[in-house]
PDB file of N, CA and C in Angstrom:
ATOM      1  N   UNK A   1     -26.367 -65.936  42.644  1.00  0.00           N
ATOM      2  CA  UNK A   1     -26.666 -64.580  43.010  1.00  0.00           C
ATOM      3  C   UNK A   1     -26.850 -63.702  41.777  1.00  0.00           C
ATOM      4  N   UNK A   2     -26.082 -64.055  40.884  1.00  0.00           N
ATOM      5  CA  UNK A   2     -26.097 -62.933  39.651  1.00  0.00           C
ATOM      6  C   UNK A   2     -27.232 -63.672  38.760  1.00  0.00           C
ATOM      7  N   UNK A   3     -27.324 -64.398  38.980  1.00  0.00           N
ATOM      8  CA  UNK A   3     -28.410 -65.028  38.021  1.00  0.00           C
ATOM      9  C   UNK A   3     -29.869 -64.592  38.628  1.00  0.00           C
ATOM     10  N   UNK A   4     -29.951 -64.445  40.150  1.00  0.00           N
ATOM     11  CA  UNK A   4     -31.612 -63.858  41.078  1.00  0.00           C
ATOM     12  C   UNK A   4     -31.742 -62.599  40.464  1.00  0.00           C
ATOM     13  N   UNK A   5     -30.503 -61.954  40.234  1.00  0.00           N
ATOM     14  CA  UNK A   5     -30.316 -60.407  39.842  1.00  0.00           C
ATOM     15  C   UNK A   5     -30.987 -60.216  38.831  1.00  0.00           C
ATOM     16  N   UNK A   6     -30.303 -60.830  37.903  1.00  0.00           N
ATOM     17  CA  UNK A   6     -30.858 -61.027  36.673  1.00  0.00           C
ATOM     18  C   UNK A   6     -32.317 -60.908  36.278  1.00  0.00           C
ATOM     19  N   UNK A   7     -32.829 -62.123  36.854  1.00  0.00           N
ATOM     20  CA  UNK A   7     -34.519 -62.433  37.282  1.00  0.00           C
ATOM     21  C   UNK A   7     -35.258 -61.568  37.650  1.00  0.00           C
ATOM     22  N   UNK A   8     -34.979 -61.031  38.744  1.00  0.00           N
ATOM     23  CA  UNK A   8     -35.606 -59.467  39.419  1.00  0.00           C
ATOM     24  C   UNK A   8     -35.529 -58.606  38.338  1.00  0.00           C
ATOM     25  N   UNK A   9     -34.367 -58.095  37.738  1.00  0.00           N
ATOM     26  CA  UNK A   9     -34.238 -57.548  36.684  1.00  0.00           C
ATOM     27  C   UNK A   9     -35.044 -57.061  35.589  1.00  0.00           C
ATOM     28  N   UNK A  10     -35.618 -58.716  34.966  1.00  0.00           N
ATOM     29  CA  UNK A  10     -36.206 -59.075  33.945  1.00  0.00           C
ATOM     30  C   UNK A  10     -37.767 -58.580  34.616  1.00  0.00           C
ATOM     31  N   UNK A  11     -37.969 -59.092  35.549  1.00  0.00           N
ATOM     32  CA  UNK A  11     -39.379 -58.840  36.234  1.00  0.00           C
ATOM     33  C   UNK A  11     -39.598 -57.203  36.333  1.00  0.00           C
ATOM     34  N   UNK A  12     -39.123 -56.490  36.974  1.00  0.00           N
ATOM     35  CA  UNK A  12     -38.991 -55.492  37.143  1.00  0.00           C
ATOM     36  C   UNK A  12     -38.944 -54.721  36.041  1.00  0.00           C
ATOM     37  N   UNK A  13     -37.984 -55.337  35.086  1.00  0.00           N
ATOM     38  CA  UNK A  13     -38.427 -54.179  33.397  1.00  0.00           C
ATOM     39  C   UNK A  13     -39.865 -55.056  32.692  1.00  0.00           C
ATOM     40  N   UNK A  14     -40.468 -55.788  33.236  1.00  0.00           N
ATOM     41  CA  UNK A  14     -41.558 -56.437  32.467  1.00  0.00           C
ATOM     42  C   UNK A  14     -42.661 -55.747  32.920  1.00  0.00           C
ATOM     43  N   UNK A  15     -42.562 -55.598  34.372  1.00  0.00           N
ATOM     44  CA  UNK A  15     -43.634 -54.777  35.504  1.00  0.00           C
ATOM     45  C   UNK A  15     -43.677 -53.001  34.737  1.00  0.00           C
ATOM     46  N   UNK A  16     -42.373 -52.843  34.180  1.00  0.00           N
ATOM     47  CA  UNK A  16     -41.991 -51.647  34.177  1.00  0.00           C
ATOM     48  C   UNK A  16     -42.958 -50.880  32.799  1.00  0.00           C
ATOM     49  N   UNK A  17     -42.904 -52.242  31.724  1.00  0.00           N
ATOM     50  CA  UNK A  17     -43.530 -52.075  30.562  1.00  0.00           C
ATOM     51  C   UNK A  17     -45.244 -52.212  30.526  1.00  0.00           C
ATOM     52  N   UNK A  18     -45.295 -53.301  31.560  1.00  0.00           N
ATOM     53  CA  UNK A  18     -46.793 -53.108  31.770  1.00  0.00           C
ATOM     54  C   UNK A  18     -47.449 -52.097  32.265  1.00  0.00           C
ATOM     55  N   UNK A  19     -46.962 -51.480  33.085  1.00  0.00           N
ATOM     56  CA  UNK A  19     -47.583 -50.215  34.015  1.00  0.00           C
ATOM     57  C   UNK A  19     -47.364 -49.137  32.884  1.00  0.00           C
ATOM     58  N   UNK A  20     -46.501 -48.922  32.153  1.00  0.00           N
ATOM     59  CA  UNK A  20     -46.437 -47.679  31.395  1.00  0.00           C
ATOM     60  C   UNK A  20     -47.066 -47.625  29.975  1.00  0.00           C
ATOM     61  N   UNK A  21     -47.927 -49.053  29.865  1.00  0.00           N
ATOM     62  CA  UNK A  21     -48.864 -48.704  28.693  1.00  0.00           C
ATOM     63  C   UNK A  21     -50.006 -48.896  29.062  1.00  0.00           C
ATOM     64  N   UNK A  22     -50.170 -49.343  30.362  1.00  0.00           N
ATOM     65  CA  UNK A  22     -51.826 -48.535  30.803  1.00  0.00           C
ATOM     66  C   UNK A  22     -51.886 -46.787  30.964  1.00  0.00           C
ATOM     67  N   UNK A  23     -50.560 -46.714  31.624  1.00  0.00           N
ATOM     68  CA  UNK A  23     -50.656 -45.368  31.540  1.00  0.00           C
ATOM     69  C   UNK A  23     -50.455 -44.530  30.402  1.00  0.00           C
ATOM     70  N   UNK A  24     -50.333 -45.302  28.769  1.00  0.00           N
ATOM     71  CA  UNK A  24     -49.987 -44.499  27.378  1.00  0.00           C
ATOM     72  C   UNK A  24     -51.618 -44.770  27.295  1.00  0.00           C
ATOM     73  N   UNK A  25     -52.398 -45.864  27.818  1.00  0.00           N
ATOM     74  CA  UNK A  25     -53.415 -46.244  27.200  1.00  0.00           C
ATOM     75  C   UNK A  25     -54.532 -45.481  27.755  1.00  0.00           C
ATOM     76  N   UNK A  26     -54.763 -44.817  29.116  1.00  0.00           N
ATOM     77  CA  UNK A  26     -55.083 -44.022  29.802  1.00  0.00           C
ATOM     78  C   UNK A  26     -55.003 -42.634  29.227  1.00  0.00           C
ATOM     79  N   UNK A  27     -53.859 -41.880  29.195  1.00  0.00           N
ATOM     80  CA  UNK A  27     -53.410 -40.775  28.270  1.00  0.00           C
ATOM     81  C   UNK A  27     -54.027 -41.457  27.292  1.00  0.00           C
ATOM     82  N   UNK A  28     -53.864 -41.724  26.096  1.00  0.00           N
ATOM     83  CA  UNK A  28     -54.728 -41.773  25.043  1.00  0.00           C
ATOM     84  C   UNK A  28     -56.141 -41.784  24.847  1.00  0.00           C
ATOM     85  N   UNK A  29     -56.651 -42.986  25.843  1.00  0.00           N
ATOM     86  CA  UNK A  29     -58.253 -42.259  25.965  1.00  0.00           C
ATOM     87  C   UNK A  29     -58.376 -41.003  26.848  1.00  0.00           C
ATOM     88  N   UNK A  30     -57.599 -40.762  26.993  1.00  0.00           N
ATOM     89  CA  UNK A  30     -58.464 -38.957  27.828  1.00  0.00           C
ATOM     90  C   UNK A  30     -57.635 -38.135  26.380  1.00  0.00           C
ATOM     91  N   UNK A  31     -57.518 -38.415  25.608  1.00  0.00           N
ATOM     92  CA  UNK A  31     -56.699 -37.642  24.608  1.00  0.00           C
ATOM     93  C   UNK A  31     -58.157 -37.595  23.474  1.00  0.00           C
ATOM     94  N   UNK A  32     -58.654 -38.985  23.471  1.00  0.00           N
ATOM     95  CA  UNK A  32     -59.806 -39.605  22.607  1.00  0.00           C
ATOM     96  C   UNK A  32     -60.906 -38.761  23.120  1.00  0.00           C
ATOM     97  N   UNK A  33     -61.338 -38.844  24.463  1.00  0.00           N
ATOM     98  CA  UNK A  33     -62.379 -38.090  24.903  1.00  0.00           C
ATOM     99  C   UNK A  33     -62.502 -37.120  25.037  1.00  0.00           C
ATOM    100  N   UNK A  34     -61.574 -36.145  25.235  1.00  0.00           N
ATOM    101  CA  UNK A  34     -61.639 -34.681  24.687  1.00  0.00           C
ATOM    102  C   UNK A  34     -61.674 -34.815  23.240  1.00  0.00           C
ATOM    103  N   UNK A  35     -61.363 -34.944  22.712  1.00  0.00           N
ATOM    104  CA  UNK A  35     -61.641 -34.945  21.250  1.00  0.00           C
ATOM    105  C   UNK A  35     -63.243 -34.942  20.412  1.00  0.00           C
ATOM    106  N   UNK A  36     -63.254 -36.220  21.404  1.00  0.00           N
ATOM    107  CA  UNK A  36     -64.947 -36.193  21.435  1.00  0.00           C
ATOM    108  C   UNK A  36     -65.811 -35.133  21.778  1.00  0.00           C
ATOM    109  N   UNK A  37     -65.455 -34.992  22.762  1.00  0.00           N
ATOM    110  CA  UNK A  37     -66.177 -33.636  23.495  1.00  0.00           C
ATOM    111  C   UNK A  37     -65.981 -32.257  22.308  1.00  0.00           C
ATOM    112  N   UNK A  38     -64.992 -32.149  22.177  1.00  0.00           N
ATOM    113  CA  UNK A  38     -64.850 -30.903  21.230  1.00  0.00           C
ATOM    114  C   UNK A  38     -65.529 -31.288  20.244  1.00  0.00           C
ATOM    115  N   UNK A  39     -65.774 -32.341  19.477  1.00  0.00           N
ATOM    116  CA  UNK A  39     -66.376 -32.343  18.520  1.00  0.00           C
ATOM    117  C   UNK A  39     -67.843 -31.684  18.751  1.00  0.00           C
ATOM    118  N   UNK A  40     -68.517 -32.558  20.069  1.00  0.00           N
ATOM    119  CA  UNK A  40     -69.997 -32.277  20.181  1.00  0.00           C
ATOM    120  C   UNK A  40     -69.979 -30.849  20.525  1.00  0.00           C
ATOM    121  N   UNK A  41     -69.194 -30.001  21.571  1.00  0.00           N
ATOM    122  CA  UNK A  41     -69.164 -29.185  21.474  1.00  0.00           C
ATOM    123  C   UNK A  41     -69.347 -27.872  20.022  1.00  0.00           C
ATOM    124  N   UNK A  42     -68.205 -28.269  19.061  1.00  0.00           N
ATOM    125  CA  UNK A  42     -68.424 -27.511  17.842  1.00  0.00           C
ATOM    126  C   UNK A  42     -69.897 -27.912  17.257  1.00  0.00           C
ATOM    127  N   UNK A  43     -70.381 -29.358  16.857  1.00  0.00           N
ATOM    128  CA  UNK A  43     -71.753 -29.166  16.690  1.00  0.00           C
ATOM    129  C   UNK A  43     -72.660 -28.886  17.335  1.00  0.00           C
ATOM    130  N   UNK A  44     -72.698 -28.839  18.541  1.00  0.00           N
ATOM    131  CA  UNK A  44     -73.591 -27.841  19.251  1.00  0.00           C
ATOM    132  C   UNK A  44     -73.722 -26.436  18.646  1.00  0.00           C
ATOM    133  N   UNK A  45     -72.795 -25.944  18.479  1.00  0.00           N
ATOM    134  CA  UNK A  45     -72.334 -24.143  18.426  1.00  0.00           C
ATOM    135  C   UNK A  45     -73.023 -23.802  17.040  1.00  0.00           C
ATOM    136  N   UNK A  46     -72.559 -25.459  16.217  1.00  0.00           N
ATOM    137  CA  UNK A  46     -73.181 -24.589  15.045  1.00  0.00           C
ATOM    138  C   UNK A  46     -74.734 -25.025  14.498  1.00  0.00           C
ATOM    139  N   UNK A  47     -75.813 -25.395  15.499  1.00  0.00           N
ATOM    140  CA  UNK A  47     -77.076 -25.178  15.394  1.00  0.00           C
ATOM    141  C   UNK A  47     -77.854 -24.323  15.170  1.00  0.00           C
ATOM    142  N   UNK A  48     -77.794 -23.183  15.462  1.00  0.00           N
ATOM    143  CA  UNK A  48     -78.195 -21.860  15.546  1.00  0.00           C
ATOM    144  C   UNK A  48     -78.121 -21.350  13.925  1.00  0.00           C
ATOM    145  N   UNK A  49     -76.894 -21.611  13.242  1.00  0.00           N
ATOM    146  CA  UNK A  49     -76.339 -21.224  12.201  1.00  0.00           C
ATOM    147  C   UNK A  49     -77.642 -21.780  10.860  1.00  0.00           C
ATOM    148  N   UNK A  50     -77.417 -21.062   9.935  1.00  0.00           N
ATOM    149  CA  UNK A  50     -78.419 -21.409   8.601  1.00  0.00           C
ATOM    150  C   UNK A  50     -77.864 -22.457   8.294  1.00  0.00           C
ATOM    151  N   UNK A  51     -78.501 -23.173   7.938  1.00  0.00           N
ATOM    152  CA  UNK A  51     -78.690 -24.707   6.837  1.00  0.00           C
ATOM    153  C   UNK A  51     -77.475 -24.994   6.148  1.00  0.00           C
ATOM    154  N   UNK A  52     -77.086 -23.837   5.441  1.00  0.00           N
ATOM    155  CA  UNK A  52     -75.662 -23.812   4.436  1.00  0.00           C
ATOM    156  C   UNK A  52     -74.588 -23.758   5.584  1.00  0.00           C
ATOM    157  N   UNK A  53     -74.769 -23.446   6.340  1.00  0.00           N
ATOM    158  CA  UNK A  53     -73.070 -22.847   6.886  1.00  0.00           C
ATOM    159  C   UNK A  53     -73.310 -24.024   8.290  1.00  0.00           C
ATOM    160  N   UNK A  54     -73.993 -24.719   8.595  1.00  0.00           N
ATOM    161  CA  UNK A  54     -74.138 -26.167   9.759  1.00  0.00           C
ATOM    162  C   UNK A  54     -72.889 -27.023   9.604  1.00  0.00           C
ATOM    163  N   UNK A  55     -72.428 -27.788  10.217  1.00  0.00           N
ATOM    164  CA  UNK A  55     -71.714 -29.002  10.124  1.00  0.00           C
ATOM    165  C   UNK A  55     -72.508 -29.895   9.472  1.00  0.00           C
ATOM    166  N   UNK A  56     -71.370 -30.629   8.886  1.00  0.00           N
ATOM    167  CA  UNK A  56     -72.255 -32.364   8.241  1.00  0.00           C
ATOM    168  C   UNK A  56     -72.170 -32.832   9.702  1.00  0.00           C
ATOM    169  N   UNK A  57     -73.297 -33.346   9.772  1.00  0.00           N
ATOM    170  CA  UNK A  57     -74.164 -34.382  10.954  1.00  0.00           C
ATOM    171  C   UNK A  57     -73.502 -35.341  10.669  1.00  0.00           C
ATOM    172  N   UNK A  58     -73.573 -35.975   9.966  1.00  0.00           N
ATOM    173  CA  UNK A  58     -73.099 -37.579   9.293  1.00  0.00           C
ATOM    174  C   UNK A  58     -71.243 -37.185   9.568  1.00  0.00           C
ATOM    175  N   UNK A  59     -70.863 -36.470   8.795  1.00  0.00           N
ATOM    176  CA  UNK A  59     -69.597 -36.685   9.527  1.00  0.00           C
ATOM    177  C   UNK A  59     -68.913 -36.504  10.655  1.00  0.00           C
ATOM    178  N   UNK A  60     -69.435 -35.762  11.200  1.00  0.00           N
ATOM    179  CA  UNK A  60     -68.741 -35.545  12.754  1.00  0.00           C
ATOM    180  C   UNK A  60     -69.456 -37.016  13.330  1.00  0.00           C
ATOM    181  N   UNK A  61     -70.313 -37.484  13.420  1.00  0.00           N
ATOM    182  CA  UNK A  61     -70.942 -38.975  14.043  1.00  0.00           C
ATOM    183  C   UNK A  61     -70.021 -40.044  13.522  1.00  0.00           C
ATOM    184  N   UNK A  62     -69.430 -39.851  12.369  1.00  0.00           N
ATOM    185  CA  UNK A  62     -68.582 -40.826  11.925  1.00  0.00           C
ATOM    186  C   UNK A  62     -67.041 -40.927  12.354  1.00  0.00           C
ATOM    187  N   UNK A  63     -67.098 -39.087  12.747  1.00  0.00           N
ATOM    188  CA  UNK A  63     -65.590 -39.043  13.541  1.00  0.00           C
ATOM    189  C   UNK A  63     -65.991 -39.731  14.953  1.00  0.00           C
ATOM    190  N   UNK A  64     -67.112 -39.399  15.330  1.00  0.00           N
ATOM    191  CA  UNK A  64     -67.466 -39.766  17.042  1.00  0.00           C
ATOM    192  C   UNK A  64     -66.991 -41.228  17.302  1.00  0.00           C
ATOM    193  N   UNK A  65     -67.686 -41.899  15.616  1.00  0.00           N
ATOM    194  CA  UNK A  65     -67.681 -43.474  16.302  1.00  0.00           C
ATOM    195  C   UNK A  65     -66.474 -43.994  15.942  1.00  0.00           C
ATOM    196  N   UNK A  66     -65.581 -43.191  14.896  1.00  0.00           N
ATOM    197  CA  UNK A  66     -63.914 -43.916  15.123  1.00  0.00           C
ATOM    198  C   UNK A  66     -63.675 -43.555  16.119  1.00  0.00           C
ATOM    199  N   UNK A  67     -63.494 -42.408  16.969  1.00  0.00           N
ATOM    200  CA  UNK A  67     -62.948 -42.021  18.322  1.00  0.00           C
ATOM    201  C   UNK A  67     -63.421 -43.298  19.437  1.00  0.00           C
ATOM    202  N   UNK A  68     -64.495 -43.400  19.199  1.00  0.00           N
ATOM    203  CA  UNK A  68     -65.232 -44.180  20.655  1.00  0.00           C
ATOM    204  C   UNK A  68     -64.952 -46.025  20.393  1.00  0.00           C
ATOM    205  N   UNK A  69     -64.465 -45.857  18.979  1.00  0.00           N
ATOM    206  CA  UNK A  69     -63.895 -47.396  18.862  1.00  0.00           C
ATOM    207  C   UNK A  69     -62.495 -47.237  19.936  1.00  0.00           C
ATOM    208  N   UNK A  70     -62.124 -46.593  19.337  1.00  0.00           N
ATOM    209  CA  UNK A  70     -60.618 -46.664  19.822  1.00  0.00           C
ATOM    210  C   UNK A  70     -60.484 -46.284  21.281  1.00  0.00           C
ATOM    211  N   UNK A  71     -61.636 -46.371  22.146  1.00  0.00           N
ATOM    212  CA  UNK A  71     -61.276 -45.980  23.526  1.00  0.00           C
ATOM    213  C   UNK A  71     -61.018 -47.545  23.644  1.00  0.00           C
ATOM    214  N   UNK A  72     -59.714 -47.850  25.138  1.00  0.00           N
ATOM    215  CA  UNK A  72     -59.562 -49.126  25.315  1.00  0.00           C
ATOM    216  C   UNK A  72     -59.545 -49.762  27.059  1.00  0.00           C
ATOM    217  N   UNK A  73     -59.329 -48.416  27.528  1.00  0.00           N
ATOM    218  CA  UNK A  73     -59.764 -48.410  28.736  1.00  0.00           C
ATOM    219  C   UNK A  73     -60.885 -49.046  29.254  1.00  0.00           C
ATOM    220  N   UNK A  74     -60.776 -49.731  30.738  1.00  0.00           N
ATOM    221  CA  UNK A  74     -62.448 -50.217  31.034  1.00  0.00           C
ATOM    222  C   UNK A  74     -63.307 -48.994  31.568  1.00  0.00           C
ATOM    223  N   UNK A  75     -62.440 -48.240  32.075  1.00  0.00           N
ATOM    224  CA  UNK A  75     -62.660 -47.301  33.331  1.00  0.00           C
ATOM    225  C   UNK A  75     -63.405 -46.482  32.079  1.00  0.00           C
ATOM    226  N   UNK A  76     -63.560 -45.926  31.133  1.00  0.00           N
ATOM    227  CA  UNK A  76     -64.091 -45.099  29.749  1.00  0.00           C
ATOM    228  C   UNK A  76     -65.162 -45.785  28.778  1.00  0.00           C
ATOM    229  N   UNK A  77     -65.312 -47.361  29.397  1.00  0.00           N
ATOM    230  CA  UNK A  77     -65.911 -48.187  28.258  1.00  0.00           C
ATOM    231  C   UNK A  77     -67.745 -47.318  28.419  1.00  0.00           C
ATOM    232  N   UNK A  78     -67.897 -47.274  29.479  1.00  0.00           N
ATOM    233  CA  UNK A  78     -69.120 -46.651  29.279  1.00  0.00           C
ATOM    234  C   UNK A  78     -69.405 -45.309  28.415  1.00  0.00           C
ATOM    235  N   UNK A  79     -68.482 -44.669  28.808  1.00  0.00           N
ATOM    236  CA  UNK A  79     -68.652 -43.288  27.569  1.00  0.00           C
ATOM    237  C   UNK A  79     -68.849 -43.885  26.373  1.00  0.00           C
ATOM    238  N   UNK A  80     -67.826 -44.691  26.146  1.00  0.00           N
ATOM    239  CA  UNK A  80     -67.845 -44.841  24.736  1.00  0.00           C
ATOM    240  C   UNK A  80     -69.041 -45.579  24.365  1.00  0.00           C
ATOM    241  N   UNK A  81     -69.526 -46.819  24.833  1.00  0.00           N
ATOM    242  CA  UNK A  81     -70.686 -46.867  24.330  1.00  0.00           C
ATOM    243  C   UNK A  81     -71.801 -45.984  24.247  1.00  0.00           C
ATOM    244  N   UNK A  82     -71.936 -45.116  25.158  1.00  0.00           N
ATOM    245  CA  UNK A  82     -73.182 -44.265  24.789  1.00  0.00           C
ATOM    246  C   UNK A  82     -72.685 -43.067  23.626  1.00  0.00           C
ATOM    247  N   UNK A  83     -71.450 -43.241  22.973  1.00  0.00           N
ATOM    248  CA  UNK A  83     -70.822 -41.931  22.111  1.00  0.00           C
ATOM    249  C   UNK A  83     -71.089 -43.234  20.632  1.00  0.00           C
ATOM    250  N   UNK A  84     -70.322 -44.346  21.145  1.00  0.00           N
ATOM    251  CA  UNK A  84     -71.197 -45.246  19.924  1.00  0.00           C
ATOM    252  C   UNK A  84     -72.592 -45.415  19.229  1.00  0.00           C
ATOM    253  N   UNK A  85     -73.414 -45.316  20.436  1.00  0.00           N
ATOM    254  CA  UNK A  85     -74.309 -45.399  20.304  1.00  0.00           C
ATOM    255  C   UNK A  85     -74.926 -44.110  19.518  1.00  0.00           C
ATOM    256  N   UNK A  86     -74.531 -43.157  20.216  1.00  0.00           N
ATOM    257  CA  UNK A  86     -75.432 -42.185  19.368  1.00  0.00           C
ATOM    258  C   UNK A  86     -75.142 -41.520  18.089  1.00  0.00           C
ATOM    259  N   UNK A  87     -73.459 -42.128  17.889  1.00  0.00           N
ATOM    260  CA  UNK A  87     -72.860 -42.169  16.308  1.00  0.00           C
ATOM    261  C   UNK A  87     -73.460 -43.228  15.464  1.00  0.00           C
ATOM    262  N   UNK A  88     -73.573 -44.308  16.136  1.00  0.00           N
ATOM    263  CA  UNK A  88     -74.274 -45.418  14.627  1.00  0.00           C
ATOM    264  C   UNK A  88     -76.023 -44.850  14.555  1.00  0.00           C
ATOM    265  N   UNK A  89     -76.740 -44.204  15.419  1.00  0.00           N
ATOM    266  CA  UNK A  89     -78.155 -43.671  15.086  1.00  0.00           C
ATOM    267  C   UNK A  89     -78.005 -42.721  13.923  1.00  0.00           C
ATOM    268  N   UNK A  90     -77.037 -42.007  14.502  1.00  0.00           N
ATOM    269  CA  UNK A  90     -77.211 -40.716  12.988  1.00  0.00           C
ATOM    270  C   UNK A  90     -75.845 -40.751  11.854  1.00  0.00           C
ATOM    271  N   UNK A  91     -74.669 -41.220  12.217  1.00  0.00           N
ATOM    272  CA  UNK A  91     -74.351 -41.590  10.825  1.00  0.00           C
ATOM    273  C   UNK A  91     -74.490 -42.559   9.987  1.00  0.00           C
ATOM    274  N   UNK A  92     -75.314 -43.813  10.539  1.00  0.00           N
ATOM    275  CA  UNK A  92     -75.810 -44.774   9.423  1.00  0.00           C
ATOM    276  C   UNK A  92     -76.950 -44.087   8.631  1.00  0.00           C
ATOM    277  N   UNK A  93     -77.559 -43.122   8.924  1.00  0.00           N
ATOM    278  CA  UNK A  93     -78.642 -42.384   8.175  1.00  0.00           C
ATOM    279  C   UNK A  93     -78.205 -41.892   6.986  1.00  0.00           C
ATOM    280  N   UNK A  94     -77.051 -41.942   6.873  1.00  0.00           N
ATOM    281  CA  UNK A  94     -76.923 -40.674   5.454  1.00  0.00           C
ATOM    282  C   UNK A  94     -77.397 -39.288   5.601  1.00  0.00           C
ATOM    283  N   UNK A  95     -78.695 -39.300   5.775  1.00  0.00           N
ATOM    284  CA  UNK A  95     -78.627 -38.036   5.816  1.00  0.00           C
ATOM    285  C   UNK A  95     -79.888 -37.619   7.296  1.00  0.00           C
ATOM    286  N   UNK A  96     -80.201 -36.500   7.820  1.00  0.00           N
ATOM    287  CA  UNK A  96     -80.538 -36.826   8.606  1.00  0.00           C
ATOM    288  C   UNK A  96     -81.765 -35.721   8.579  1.00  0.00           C
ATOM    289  N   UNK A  97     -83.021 -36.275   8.360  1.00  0.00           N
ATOM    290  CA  UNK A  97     -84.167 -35.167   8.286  1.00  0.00           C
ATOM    291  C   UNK A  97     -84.659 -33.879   9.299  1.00  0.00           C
ATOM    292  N   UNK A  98     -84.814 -32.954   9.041  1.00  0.00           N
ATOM    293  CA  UNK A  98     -85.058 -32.071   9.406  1.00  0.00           C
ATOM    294  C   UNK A  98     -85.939 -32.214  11.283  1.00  0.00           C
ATOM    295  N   UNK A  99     -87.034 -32.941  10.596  1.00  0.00           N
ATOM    296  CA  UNK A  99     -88.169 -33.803  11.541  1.00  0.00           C
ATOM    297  C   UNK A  99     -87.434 -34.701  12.846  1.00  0.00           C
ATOM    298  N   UNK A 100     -85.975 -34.980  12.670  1.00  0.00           N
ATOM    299  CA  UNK A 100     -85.333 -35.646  13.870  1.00  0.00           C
ATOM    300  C   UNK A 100     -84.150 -34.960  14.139  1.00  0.00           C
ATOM    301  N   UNK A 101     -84.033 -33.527  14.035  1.00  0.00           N
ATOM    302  CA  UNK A 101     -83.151 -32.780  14.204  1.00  0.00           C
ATOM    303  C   UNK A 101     -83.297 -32.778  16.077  1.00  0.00           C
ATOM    304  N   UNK A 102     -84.180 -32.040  16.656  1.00  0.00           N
ATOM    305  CA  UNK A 102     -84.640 -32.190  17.940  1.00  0.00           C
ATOM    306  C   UNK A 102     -84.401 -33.447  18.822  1.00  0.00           C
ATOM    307  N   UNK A 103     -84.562 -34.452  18.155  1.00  0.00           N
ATOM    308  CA  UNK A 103     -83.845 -35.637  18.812  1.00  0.00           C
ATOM    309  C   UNK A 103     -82.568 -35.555  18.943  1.00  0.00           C
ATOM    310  N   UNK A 104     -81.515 -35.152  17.779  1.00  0.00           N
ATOM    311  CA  UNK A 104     -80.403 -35.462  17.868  1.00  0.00           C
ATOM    312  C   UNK A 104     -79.546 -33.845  18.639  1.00  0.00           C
ATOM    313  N   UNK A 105     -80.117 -33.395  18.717  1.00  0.00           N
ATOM    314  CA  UNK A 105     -79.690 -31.748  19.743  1.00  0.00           C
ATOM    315  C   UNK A 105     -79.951 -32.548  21.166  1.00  0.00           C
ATOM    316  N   UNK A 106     -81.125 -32.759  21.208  1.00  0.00           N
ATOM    317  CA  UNK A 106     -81.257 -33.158  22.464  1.00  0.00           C
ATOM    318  C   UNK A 106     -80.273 -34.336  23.353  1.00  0.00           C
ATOM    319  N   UNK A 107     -80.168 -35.455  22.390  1.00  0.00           N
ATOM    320  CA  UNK A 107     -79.469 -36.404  22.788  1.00  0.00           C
ATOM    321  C   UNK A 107     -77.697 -35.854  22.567  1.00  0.00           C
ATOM    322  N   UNK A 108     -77.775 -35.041  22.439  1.00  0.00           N
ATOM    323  CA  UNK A 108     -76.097 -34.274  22.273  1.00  0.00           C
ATOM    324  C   UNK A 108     -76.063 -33.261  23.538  1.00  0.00           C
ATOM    325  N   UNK A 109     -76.782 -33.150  24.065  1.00  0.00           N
ATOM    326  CA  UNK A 109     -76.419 -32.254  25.026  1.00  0.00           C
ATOM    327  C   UNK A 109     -76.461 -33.057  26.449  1.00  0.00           C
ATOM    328  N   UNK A 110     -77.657 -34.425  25.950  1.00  0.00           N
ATOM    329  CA  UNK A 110     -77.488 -35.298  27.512  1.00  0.00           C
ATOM    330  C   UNK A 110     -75.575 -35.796  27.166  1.00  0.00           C
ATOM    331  N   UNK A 111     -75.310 -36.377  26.181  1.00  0.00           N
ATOM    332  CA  UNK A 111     -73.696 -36.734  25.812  1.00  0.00           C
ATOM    333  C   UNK A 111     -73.066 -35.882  26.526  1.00  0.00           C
ATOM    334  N   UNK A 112     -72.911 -34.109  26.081  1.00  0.00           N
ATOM    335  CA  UNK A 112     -72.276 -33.120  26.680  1.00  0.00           C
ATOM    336  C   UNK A 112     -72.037 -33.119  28.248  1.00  0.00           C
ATOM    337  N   UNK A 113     -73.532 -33.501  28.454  1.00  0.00           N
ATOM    338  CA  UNK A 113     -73.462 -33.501  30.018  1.00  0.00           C
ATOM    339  C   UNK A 113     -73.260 -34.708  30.872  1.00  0.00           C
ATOM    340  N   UNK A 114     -72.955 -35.995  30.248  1.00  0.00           N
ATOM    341  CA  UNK A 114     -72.204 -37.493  30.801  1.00  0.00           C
ATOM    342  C   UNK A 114     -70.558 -37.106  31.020  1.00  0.00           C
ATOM    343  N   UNK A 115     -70.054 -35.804  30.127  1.00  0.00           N
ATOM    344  CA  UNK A 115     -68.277 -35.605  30.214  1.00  0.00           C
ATOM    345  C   UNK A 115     -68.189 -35.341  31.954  1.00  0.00           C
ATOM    346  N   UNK A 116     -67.042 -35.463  32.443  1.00  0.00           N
ATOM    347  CA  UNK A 116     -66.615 -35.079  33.613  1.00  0.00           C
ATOM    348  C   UNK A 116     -65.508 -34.062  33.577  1.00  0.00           C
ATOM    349  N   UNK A 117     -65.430 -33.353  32.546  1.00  0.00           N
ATOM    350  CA  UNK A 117     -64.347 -32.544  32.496  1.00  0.00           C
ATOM    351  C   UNK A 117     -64.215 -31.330  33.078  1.00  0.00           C
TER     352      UNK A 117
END
């Protein structure tokens, strides 16, 4: 009898540990994806702005695509690939010409509008 106890026990704190790091892992990607979002958000905002005072392109894409690595969720895997995706287009560029600025506004606002928030 004390030994079934035991068993249940063990099961029950094993069940206990599994369920509560989907749910750290869950919280963390919705922690990741707002993050994301704010990012595109702030580069959105600062388009408008002169040349000198813009965000680096290249780095916020480079924050995008550590963020969108680290999503681990399945239920999020799609965001993240399309947040991957549109981080390795413009921060493998270095730098990003004037002439494909319009692409990358554009494809930031379809992103903006994939969030469900």
């Amino acid at each position: 009898m004390i030994a079934e106890t035991k068993i249940i026990k063990k099961m029950g704190d094993f069940f206990s540990r599994l369920f509560q790091s989907k749910k750290e892992k869950r919280e963390q990607d919705v922690t990741l994806l707002q993050e994301a979002y704010d990012l595109l958000k702030e580069l959105k905002q600062t388009w408008d702005n002169p040349p000198a005072e813009r965000v680096d392109l290249v780095d916020y894409t480079n924050l995008l695509l550590q963020k969108a690595q680290e999503i681990r969720t399945r239920k999020n895997k799609a965001m993240a690939r399309e947040l991957l995706s549109f981080a390795e287009r413009n921060c493998l560029a270095g730098v990003i010409p004037d002439s494909e600025m319009e692409r990358v506004h554009q494809e930031t606002v379809e992103l903006l509008e994939k969030f469900d928030f």
